[in-house]
N, C-alpha and C. Protein backbone atom coordinates (compact mmCIF):
# COMPACT_ATOMS: atom_id res chain seq x y z
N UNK A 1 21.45 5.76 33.77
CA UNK A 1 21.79 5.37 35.11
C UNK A 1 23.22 4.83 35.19
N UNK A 2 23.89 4.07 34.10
CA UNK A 2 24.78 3.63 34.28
C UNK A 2 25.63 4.53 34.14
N UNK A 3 25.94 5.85 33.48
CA UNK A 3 26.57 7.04 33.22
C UNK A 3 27.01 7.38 34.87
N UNK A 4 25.71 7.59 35.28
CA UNK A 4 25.69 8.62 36.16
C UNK A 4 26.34 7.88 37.73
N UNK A 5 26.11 6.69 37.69
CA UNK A 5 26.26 5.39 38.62
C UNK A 5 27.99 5.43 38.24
N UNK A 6 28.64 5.70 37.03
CA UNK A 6 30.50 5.52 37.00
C UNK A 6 30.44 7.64 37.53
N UNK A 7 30.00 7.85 37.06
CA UNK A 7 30.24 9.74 37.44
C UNK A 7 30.32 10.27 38.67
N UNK A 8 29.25 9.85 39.68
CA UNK A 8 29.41 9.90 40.68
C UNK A 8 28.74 8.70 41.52
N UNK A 9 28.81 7.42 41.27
CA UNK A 9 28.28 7.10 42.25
C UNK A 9 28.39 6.59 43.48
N UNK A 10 29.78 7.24 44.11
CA UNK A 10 29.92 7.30 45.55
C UNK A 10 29.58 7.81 45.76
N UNK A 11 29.36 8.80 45.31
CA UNK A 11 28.08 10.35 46.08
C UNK A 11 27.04 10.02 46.63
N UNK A 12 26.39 9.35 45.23
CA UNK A 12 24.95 8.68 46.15
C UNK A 12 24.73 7.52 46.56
N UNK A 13 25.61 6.60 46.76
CA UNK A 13 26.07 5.72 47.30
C UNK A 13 25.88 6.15 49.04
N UNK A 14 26.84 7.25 49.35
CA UNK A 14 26.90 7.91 50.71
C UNK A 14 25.90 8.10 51.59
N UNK A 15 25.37 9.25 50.13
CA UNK A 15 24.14 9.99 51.15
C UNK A 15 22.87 9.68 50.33
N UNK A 16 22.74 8.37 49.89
CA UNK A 16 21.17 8.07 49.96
C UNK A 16 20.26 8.48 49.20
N UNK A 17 20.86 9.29 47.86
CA UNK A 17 19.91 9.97 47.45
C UNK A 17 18.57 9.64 46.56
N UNK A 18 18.84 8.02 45.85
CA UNK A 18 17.81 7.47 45.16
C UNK A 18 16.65 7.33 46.27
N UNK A 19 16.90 6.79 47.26
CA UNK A 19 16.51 6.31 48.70
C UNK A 19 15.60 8.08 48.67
N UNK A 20 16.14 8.76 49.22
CA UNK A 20 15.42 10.21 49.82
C UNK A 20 14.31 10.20 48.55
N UNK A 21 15.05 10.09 47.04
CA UNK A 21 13.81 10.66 45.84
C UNK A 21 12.85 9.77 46.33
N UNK A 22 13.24 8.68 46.02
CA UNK A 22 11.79 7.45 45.90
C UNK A 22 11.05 8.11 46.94
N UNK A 23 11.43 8.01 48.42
CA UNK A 23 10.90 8.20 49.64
C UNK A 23 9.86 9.47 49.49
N UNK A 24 10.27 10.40 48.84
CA UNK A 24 9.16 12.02 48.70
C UNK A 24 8.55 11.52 47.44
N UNK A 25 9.06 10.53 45.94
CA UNK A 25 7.95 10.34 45.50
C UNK A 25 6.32 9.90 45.41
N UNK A 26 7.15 8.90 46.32
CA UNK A 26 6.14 7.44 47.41
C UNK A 26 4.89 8.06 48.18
N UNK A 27 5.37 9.26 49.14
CA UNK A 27 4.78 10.25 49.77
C UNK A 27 3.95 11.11 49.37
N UNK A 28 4.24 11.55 48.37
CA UNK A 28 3.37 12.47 47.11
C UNK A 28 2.17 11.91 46.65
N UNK A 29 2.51 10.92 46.07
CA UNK A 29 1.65 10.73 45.22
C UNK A 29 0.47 9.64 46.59
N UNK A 30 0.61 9.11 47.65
CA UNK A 30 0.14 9.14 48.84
C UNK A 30 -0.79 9.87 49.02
N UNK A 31 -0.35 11.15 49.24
CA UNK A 31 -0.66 11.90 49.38
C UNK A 31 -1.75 12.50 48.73
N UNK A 32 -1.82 12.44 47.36
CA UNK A 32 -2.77 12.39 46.27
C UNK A 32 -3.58 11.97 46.10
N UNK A 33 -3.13 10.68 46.25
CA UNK A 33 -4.40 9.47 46.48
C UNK A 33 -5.26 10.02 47.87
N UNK A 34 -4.56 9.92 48.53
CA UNK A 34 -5.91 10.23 49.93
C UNK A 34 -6.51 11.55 49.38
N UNK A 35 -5.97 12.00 48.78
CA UNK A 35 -6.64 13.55 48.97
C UNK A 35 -7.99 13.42 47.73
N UNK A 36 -8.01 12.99 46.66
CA UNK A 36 -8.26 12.47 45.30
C UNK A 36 -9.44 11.52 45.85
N UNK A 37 -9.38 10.60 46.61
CA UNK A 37 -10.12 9.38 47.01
C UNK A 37 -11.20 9.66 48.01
N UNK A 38 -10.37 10.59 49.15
CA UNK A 38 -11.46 10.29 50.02
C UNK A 38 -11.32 12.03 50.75
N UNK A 39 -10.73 12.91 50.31
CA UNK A 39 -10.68 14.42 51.22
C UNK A 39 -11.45 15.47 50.58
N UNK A 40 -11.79 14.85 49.68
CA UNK A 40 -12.70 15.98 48.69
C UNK A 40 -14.41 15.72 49.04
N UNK A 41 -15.14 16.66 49.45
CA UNK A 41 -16.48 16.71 49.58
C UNK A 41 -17.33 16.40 48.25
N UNK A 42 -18.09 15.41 48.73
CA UNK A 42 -18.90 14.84 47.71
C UNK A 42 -19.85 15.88 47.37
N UNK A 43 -20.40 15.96 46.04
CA UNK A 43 -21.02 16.50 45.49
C UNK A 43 -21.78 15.77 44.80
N UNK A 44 -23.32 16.32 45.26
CA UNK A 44 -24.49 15.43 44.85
C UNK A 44 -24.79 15.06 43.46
N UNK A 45 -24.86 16.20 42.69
CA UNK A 45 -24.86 16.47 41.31
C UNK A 45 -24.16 15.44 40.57
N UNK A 46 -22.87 15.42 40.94
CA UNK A 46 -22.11 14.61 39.92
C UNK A 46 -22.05 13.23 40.52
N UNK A 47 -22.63 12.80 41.84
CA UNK A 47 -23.15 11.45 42.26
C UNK A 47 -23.95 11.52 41.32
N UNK A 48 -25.33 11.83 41.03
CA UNK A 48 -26.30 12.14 40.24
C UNK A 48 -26.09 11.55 38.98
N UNK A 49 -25.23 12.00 38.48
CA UNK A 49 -24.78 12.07 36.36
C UNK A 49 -23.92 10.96 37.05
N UNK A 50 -22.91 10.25 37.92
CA UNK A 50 -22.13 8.90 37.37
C UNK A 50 -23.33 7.58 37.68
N UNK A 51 -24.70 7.86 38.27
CA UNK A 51 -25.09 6.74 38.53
C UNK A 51 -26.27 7.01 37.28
N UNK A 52 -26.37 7.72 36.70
CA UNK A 52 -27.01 7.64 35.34
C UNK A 52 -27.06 6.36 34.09
């Protein structure tokens, strides 16, 4: 980081770019989670075998 922070870091200084990554990482994995947690149809079976 510190390399890249003397190489260019007016660049991303400017336009934000740690800011934009984090922001679509943050989102993603969001995204995951809801989908992972609660968008997937339960299936009886394997209710079945975790309350075993």
């Amino acid at each position: 980081m510190p390399v890249l922070n003397a190489v260019a870091g007016s660049f991303y200084d400017n336009n934000h770019v740690f800011f934009v990554l984090e922001t679509i990482c943050v989102m993603a994995f969001a995204v995951s989670f809801i989908l992972k947690g609660h968008g997937l149809v339960s299936d009886p079976e394997l209710d079945r075998r975790a309350a075993e």
